[in-house]
PDB file of N, CA and C in Angstrom:
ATOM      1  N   UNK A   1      64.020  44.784  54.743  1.00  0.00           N
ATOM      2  CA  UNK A   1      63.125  44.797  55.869  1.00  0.00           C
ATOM      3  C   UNK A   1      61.869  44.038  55.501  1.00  0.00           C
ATOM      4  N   UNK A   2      61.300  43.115  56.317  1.00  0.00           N
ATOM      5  CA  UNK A   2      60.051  41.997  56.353  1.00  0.00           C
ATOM      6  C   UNK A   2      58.913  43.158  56.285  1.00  0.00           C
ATOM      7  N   UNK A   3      58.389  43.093  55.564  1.00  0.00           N
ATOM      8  CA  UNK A   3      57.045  43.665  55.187  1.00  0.00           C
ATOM      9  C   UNK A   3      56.136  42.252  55.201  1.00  0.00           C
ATOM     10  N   UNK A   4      54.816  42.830  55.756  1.00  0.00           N
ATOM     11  CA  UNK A   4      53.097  41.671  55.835  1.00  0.00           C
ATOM     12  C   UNK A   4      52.320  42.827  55.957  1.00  0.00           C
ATOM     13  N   UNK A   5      51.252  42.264  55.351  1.00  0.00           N
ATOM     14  CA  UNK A   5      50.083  42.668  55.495  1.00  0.00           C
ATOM     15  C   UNK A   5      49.172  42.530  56.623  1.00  0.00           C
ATOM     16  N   UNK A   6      48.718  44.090  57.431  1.00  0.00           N
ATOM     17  CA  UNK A   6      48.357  43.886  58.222  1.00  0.00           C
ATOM     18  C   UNK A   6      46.860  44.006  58.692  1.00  0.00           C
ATOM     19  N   UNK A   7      46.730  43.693  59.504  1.00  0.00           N
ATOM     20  CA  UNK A   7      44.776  44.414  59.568  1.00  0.00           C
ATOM     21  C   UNK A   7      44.568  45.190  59.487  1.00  0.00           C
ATOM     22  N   UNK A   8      43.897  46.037  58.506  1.00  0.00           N
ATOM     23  CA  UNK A   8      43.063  47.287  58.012  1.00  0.00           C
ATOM     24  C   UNK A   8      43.417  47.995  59.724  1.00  0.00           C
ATOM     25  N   UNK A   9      42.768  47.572  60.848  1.00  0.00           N
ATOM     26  CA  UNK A   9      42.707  47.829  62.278  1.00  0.00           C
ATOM     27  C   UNK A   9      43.843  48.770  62.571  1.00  0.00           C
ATOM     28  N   UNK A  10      44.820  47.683  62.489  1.00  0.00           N
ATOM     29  CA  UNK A  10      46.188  48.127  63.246  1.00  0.00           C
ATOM     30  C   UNK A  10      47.002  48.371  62.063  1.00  0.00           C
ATOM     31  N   UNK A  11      46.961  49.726  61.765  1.00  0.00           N
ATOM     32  CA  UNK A  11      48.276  50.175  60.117  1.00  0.00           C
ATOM     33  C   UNK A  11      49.888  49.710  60.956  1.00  0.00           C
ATOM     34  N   UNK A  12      50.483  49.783  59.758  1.00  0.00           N
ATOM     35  CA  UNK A  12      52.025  49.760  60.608  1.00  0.00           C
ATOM     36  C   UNK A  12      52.524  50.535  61.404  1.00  0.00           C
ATOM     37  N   UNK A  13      52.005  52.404  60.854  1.00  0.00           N
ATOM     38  CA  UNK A  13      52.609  53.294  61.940  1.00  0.00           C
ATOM     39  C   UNK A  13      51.972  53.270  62.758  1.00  0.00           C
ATOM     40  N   UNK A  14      50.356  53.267  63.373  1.00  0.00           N
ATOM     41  CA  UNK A  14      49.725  52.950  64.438  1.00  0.00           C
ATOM     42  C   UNK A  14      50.900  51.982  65.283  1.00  0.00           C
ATOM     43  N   UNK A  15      51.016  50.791  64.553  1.00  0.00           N
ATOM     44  CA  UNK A  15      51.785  49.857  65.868  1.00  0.00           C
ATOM     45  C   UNK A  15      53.199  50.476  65.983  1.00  0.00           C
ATOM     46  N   UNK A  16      53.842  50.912  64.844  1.00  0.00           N
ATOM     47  CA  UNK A  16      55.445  52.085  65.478  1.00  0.00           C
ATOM     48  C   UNK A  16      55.260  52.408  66.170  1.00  0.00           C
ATOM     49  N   UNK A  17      53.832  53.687  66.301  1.00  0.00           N
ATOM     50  CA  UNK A  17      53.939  54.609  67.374  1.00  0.00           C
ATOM     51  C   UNK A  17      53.141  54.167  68.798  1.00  0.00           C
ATOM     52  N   UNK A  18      53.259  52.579  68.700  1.00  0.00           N
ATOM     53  CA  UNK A  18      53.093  52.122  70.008  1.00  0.00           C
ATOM     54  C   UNK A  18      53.898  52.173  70.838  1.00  0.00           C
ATOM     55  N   UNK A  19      54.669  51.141  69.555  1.00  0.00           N
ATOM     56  CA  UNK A  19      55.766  50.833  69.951  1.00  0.00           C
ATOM     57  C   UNK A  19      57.016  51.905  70.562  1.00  0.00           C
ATOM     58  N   UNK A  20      56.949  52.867  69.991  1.00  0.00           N
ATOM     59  CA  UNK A  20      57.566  53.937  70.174  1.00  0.00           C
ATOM     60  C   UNK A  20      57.023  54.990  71.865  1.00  0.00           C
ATOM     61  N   UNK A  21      55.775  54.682  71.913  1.00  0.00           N
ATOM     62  CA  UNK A  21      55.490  55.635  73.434  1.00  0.00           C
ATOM     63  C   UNK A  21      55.717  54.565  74.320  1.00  0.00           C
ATOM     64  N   UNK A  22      55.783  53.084  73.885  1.00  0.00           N
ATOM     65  CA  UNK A  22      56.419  52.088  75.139  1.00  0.00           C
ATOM     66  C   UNK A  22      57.388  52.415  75.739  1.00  0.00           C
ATOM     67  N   UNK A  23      58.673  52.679  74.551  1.00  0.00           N
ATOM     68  CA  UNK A  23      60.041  52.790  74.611  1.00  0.00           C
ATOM     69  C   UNK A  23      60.102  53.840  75.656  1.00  0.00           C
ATOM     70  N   UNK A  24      59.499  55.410  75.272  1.00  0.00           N
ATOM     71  CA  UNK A  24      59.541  56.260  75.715  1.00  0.00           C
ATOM     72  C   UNK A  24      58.870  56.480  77.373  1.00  0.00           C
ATOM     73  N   UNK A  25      57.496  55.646  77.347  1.00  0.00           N
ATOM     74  CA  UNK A  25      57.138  55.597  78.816  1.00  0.00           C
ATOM     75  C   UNK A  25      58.038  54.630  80.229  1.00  0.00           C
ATOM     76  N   UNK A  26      59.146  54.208  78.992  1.00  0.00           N
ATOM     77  CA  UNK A  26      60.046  53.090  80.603  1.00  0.00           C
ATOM     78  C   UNK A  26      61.007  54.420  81.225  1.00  0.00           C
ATOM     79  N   UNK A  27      61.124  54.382  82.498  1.00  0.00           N
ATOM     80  CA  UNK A  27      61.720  55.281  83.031  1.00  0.00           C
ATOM     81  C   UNK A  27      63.092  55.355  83.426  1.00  0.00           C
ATOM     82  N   UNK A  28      63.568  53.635  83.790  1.00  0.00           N
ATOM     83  CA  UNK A  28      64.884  53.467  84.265  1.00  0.00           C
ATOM     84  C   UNK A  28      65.993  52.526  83.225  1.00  0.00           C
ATOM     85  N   UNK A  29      67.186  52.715  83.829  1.00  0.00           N
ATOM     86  CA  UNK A  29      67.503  51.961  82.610  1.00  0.00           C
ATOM     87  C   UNK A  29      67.896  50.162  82.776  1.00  0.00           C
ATOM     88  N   UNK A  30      66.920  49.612  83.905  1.00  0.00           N
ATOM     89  CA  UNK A  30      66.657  48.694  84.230  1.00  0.00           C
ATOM     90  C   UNK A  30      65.452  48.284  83.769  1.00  0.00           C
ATOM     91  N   UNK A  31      64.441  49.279  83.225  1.00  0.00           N
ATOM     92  CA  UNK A  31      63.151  48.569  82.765  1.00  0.00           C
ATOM     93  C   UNK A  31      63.563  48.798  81.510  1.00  0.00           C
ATOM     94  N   UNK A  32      64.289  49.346  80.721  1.00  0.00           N
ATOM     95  CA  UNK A  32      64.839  49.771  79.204  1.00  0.00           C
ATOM     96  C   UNK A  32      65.323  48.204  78.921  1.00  0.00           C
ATOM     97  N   UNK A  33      66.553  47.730  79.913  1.00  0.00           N
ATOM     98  CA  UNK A  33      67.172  46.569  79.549  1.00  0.00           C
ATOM     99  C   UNK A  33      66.185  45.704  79.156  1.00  0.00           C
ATOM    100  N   UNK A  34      65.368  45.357  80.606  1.00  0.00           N
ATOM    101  CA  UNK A  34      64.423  44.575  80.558  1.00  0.00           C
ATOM    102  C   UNK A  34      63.193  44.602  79.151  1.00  0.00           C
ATOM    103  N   UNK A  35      62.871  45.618  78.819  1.00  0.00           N
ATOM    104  CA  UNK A  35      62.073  45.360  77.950  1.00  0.00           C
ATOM    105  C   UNK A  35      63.198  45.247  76.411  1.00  0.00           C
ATOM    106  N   UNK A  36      64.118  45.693  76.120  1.00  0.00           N
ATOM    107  CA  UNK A  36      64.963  45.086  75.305  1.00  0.00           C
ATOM    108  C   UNK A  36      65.319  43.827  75.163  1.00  0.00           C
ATOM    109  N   UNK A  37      65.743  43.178  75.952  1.00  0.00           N
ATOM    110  CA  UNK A  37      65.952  41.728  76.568  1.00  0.00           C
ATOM    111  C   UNK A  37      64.496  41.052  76.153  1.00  0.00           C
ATOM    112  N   UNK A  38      63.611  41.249  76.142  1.00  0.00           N
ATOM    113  CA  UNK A  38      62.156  40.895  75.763  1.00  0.00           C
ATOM    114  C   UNK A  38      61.656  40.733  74.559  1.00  0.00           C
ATOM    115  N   UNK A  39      61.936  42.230  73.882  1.00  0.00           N
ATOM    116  CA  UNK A  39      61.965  42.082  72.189  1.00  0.00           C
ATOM    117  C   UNK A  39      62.548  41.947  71.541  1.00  0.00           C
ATOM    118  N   UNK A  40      64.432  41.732  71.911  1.00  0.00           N
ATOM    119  CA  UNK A  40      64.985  41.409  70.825  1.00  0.00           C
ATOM    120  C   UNK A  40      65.968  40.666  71.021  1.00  0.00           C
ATOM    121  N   UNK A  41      66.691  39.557  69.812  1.00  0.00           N
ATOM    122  CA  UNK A  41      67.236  38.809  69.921  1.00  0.00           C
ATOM    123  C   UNK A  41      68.337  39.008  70.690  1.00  0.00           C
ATOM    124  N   UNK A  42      69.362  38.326  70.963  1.00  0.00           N
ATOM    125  CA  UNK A  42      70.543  38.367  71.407  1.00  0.00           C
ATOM    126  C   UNK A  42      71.740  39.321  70.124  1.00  0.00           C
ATOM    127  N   UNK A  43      71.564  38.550  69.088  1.00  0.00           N
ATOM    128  CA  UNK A  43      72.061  39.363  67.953  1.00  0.00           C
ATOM    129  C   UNK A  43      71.571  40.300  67.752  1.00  0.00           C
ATOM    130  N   UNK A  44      70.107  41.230  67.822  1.00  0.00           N
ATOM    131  CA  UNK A  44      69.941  41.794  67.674  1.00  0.00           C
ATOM    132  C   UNK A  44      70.007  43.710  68.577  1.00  0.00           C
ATOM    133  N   UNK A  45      70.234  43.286  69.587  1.00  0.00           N
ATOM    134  CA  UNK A  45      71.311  43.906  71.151  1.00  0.00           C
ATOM    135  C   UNK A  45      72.363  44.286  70.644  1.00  0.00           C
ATOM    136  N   UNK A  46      72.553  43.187  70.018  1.00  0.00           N
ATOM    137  CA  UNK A  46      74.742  42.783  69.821  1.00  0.00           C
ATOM    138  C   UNK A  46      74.353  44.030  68.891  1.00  0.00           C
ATOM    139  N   UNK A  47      73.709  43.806  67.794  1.00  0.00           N
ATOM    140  CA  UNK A  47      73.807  45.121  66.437  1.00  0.00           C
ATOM    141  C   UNK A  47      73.408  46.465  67.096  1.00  0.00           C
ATOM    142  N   UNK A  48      72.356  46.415  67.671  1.00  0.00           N
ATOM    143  CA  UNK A  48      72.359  48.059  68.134  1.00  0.00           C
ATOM    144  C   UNK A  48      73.420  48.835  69.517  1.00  0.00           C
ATOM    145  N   UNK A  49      73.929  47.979  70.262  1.00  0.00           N
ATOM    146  CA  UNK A  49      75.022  48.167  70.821  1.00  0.00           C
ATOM    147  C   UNK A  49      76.122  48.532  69.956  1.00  0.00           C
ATOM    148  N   UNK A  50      77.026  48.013  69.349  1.00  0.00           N
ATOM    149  CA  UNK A  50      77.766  48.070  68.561  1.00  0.00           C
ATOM    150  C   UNK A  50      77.556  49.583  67.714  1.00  0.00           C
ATOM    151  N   UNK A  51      76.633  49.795  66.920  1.00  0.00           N
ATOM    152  CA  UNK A  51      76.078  51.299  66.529  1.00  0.00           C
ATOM    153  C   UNK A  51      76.364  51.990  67.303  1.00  0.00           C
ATOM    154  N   UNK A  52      75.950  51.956  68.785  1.00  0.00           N
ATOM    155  CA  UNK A  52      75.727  53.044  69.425  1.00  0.00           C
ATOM    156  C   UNK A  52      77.444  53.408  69.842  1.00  0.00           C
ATOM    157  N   UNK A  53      78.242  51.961  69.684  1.00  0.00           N
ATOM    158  CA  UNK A  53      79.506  52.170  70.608  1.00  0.00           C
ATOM    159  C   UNK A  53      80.431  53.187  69.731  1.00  0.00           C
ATOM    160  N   UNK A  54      79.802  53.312  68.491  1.00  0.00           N
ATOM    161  CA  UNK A  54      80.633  54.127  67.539  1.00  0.00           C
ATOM    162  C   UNK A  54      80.173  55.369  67.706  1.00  0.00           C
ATOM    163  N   UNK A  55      79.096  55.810  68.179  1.00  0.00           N
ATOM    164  CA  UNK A  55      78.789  57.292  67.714  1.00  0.00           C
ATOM    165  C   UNK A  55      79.885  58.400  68.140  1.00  0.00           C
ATOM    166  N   UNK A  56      79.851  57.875  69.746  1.00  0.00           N
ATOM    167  CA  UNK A  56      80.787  59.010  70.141  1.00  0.00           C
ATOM    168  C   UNK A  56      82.169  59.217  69.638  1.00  0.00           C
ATOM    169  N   UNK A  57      82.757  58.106  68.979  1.00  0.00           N
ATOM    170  CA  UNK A  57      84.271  58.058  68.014  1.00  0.00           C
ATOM    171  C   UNK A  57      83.803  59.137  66.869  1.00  0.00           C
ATOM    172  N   UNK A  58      82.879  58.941  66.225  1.00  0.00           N
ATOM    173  CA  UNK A  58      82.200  59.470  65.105  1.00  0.00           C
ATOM    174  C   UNK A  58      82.012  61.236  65.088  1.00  0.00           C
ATOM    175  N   UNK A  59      81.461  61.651  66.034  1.00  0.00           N
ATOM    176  CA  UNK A  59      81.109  62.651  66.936  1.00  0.00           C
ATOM    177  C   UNK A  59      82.455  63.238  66.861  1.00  0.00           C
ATOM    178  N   UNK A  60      83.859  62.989  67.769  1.00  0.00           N
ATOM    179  CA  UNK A  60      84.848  62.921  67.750  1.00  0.00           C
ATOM    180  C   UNK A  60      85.843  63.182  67.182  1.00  0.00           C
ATOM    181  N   UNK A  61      85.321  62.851  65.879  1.00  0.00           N
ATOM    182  CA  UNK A  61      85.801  63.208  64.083  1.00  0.00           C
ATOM    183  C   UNK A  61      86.934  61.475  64.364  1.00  0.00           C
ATOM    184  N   UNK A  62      86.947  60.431  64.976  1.00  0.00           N
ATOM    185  CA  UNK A  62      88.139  59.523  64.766  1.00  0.00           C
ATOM    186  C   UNK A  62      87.577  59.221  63.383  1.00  0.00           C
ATOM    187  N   UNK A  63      88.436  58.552  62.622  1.00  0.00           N
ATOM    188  CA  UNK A  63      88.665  57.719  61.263  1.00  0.00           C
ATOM    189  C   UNK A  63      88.026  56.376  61.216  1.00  0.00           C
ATOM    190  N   UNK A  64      87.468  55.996  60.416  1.00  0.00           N
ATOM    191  CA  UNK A  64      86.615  54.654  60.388  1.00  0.00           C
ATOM    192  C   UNK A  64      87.838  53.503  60.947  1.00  0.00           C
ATOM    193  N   UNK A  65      88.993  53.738  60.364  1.00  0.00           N
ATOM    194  CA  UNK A  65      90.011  52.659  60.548  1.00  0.00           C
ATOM    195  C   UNK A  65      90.159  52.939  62.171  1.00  0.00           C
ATOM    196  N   UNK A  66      90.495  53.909  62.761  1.00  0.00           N
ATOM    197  CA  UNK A  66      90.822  54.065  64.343  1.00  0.00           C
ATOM    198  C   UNK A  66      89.742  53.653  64.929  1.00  0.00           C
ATOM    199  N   UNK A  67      88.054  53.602  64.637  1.00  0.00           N
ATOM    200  CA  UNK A  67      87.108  53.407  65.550  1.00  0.00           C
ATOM    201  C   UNK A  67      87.162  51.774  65.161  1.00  0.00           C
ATOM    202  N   UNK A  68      87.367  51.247  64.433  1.00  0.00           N
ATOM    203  CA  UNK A  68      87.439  50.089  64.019  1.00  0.00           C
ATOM    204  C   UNK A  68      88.421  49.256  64.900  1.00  0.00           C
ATOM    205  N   UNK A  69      89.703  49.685  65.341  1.00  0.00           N
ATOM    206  CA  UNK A  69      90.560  49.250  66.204  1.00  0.00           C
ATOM    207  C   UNK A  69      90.044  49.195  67.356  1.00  0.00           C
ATOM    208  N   UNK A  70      89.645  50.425  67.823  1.00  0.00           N
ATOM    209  CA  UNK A  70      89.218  50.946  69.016  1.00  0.00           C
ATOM    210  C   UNK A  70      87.984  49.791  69.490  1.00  0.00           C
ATOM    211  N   UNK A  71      87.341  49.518  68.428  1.00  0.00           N
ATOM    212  CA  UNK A  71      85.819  48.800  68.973  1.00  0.00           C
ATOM    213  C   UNK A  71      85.535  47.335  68.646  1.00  0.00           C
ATOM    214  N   UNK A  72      86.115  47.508  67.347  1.00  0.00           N
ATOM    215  CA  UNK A  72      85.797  45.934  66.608  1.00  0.00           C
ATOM    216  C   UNK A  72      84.814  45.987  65.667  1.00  0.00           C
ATOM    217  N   UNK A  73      84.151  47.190  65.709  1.00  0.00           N
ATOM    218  CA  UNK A  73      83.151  47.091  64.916  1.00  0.00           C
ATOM    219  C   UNK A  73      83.280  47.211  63.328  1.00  0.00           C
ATOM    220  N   UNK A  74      82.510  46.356  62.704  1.00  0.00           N
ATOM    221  CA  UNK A  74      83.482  46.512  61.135  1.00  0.00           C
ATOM    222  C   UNK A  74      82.878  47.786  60.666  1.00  0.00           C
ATOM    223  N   UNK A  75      84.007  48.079  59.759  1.00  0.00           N
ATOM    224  CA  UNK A  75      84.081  49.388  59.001  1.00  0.00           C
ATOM    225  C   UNK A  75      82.699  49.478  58.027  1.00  0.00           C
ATOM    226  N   UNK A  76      81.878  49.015  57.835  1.00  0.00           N
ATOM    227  CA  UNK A  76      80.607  48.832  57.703  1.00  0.00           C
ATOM    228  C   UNK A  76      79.601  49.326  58.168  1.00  0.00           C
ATOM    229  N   UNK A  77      79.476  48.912  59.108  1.00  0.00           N
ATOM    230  CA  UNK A  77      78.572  49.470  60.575  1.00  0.00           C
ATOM    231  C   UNK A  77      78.846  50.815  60.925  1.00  0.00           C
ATOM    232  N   UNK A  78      80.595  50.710  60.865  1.00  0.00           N
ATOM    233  CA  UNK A  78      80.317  52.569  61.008  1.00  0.00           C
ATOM    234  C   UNK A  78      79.823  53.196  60.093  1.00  0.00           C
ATOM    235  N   UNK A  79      80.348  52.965  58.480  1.00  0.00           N
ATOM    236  CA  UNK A  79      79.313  53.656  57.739  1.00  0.00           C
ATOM    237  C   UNK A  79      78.321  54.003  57.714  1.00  0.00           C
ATOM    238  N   UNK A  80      77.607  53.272  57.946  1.00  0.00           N
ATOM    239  CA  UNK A  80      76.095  52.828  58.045  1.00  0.00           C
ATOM    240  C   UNK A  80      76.152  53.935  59.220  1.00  0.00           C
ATOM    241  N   UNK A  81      76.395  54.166  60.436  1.00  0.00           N
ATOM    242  CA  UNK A  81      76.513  54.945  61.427  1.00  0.00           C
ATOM    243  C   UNK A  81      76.629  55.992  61.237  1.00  0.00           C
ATOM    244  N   UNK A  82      77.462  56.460  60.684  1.00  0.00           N
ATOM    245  CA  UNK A  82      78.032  57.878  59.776  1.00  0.00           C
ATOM    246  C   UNK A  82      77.062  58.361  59.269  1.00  0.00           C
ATOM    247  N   UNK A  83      76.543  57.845  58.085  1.00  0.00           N
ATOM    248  CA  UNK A  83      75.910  58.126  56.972  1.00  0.00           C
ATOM    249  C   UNK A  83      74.225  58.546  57.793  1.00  0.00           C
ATOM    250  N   UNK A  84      74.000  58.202  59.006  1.00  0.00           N
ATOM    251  CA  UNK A  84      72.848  58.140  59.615  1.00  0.00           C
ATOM    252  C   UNK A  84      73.059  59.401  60.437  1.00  0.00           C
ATOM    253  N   UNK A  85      74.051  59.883  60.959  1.00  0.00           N
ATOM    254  CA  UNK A  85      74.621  60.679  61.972  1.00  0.00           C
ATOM    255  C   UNK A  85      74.409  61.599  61.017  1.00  0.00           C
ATOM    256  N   UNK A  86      74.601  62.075  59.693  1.00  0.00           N
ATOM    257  CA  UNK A  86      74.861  62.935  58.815  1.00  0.00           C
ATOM    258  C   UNK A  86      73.452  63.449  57.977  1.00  0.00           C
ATOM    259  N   UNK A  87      72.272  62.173  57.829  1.00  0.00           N
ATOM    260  CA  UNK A  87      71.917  62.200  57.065  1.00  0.00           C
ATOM    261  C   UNK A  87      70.330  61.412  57.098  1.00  0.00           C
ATOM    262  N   UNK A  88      70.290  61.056  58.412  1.00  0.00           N
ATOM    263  CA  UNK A  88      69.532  60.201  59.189  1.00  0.00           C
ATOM    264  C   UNK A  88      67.805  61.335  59.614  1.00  0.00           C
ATOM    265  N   UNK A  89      67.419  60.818  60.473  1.00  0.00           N
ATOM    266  CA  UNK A  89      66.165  61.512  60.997  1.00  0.00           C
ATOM    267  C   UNK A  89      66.786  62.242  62.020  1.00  0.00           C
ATOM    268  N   UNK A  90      67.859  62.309  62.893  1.00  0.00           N
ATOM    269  CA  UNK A  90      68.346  62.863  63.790  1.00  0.00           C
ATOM    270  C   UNK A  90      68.026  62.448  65.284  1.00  0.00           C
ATOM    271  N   UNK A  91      67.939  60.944  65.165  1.00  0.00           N
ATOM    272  CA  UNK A  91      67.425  60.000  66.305  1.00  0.00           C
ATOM    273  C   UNK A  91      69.249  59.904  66.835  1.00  0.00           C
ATOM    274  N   UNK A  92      70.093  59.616  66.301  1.00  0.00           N
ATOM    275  CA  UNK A  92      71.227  59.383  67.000  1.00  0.00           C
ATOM    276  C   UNK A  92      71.574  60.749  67.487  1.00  0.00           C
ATOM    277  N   UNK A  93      71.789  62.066  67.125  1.00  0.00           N
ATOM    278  CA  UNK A  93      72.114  63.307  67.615  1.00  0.00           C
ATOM    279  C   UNK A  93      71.455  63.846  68.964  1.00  0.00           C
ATOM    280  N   UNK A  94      70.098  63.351  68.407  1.00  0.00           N
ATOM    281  CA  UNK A  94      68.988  63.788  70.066  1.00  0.00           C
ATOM    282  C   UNK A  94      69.751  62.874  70.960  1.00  0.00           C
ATOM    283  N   UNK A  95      69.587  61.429  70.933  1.00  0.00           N
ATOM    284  CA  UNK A  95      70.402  60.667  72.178  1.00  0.00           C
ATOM    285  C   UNK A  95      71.398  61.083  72.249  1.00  0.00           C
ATOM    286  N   UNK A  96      72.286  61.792  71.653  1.00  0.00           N
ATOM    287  CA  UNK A  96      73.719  61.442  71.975  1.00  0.00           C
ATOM    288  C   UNK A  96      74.085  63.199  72.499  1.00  0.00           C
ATOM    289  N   UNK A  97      72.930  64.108  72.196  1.00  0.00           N
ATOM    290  CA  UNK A  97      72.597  65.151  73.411  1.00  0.00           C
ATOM    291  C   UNK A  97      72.252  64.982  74.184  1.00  0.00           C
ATOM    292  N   UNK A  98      71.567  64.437  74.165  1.00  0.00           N
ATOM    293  CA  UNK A  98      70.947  63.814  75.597  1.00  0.00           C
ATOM    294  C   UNK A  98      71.561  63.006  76.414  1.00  0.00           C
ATOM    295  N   UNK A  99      72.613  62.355  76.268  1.00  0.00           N
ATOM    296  CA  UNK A  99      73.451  62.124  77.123  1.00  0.00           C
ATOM    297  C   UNK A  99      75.087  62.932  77.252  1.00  0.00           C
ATOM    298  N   UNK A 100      74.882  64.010  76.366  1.00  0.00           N
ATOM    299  CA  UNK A 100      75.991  64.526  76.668  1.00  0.00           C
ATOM    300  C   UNK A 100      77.378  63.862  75.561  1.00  0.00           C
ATOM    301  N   UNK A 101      77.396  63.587  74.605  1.00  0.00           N
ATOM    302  CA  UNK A 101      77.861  62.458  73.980  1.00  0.00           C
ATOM    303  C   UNK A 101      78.611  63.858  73.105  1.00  0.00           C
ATOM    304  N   UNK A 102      80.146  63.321  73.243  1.00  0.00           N
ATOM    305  CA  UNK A 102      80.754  64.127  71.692  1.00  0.00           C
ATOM    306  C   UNK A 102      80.415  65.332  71.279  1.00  0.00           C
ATOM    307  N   UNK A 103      79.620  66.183  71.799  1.00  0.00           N
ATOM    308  CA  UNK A 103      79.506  67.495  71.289  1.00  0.00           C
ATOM    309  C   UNK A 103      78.036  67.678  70.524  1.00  0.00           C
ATOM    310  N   UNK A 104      77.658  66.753  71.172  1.00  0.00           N
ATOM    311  CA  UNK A 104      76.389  66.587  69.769  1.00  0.00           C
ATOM    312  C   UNK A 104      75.698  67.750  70.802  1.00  0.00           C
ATOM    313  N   UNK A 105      74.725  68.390  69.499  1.00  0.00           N
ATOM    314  CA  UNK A 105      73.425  69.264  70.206  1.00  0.00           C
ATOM    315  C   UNK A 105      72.700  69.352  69.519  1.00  0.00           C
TER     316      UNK A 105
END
Protein backbone atom coordinates (compact mmCIF):
# COMPACT_ATOMS: atom_id res chain seq x y z
CA UNK A 1 0.00 0.00 0.00
CA UNK A 2 1.35 3.76 -1.26
CA UNK A 3 2.18 5.55 1.78
CA UNK A 4 3.19 9.89 1.50
CA UNK A 5 3.59 12.17 3.70
CA UNK A 6 0.96 14.25 4.52
CA UNK A 7 0.19 17.74 5.99
CA UNK A 8 0.60 17.88 9.66
CA UNK A 9 -3.33 19.45 8.82
CA UNK A 10 -4.93 16.57 7.31
CA UNK A 11 -3.45 13.05 9.24
CA UNK A 12 -4.37 9.99 7.17
CA UNK A 13 -7.20 8.84 9.47
CA UNK A 14 -8.73 12.35 9.53
CA UNK A 15 -9.00 11.92 5.58
CA UNK A 16 -10.29 7.84 6.08
CA UNK A 17 -12.80 9.05 8.20
CA UNK A 18 -13.88 11.44 5.56
CA UNK A 19 -13.74 9.42 3.38
CA UNK A 20 -15.62 6.95 5.19
CA UNK A 21 -18.86 9.37 6.38
CA UNK A 22 -18.97 10.18 2.42
CA UNK A 23 -19.46 6.56 1.70
CA UNK A 24 -21.87 6.32 4.47
CA UNK A 25 -23.88 9.70 3.85
CA UNK A 26 -24.87 8.45 -0.07
CA UNK A 27 -28.27 7.10 0.27
CA UNK A 28 -29.13 5.23 -2.99
CA UNK A 29 -27.47 2.80 -4.78
CA UNK A 30 -27.32 5.08 -7.75
CA UNK A 31 -25.35 7.76 -5.91
CA UNK A 32 -23.04 4.71 -4.39
CA UNK A 33 -22.35 3.71 -8.17
CA UNK A 34 -21.88 7.10 -9.07
CA UNK A 35 -19.50 8.10 -6.55
CA UNK A 36 -17.57 4.72 -7.08
CA UNK A 37 -17.39 5.28 -10.76
CA UNK A 38 -15.63 8.65 -9.63
CA UNK A 39 -12.97 7.28 -7.33
CA UNK A 40 -12.02 4.33 -8.69
CA UNK A 41 -10.48 2.81 -11.51
CA UNK A 42 -12.19 0.48 -13.75
CA UNK A 43 -9.85 -2.32 -12.37
CA UNK A 44 -10.29 -1.26 -9.34
CA UNK A 45 -14.53 -1.97 -9.30
CA UNK A 46 -13.48 -5.14 -11.21
CA UNK A 47 -11.35 -6.13 -7.70
CA UNK A 48 -13.88 -5.16 -5.19
CA UNK A 49 -16.77 -6.68 -7.11
CA UNK A 50 -15.23 -9.86 -7.56
CA UNK A 51 -14.55 -10.00 -3.45
CA UNK A 52 -17.81 -9.26 -2.80
CA UNK A 53 -19.14 -11.97 -5.50
CA UNK A 54 -17.50 -14.59 -3.27
CA UNK A 55 -18.71 -13.84 0.11
CA UNK A 56 -21.96 -15.34 -0.09
CA UNK A 57 -20.29 -18.87 -1.61
CA UNK A 58 -17.98 -18.42 1.42
CA UNK A 59 -20.79 -17.80 3.95
CA UNK A 60 -22.29 -20.95 2.36
CA UNK A 61 -19.36 -23.11 3.45
CA UNK A 62 -18.76 -23.85 -0.87
CA UNK A 63 -14.98 -24.94 -1.43
CA UNK A 64 -12.50 -22.47 -2.88
CA UNK A 65 -12.37 -24.85 -6.02
CA UNK A 66 -16.47 -24.74 -6.45
CA UNK A 67 -16.58 -20.82 -5.88
CA UNK A 68 -13.84 -20.62 -8.31
CA UNK A 69 -15.95 -22.43 -11.04
CA UNK A 70 -18.93 -20.81 -10.00
CA UNK A 71 -17.35 -17.13 -10.40
CA UNK A 72 -14.00 -17.03 -12.02
CA UNK A 73 -12.55 -15.58 -9.38
CA UNK A 74 -9.02 -16.96 -8.73
CA UNK A 75 -8.51 -19.07 -5.82
CA UNK A 76 -6.51 -16.23 -4.42
CA UNK A 77 -8.95 -13.65 -4.01
CA UNK A 78 -11.01 -16.01 -2.25
CA UNK A 79 -8.42 -16.52 0.19
CA UNK A 80 -7.76 -13.30 0.71
CA UNK A 81 -11.74 -13.19 1.18
CA UNK A 82 -11.84 -15.98 3.60
CA UNK A 83 -9.10 -15.09 5.63
CA UNK A 84 -10.89 -11.48 6.01
CA UNK A 85 -14.40 -13.05 6.63
CA UNK A 86 -12.65 -15.00 9.51
CA UNK A 87 -10.26 -12.73 10.69
CA UNK A 88 -10.83 -9.29 9.27
CA UNK A 89 -12.39 -6.08 11.15
CA UNK A 90 -15.84 -7.51 10.45
CA UNK A 91 -16.63 -4.98 7.56
CA UNK A 92 -17.65 -7.96 5.23
CA UNK A 93 -20.07 -9.74 7.98
CA UNK A 94 -21.88 -6.28 8.85
CA UNK A 95 -22.63 -5.89 4.91
CA UNK A 96 -23.38 -9.16 4.27
CA UNK A 97 -26.07 -8.80 7.38
CA UNK A 98 -27.11 -6.20 6.19
CA UNK A 99 -28.16 -7.42 3.21
CA UNK A 100 -29.27 -10.56 4.35
CA UNK A 101 -26.33 -12.50 2.74
CA UNK A 102 -25.56 -16.35 3.73
CA UNK A 103 -26.46 -16.39 7.23
CA UNK A 104 -24.17 -13.83 8.26
CA UNK A 105 -25.20 -11.85 11.60
Amino acid sequence: MKRRFLDPETPADSAETSLCEALAGLTTVEEMRAFLHDLCTPAEIEVMVDRWRVVPHLLEGRSYREIHERTAVSITTIGRVARYLNQGNGGYMAAAARRNIGGAS
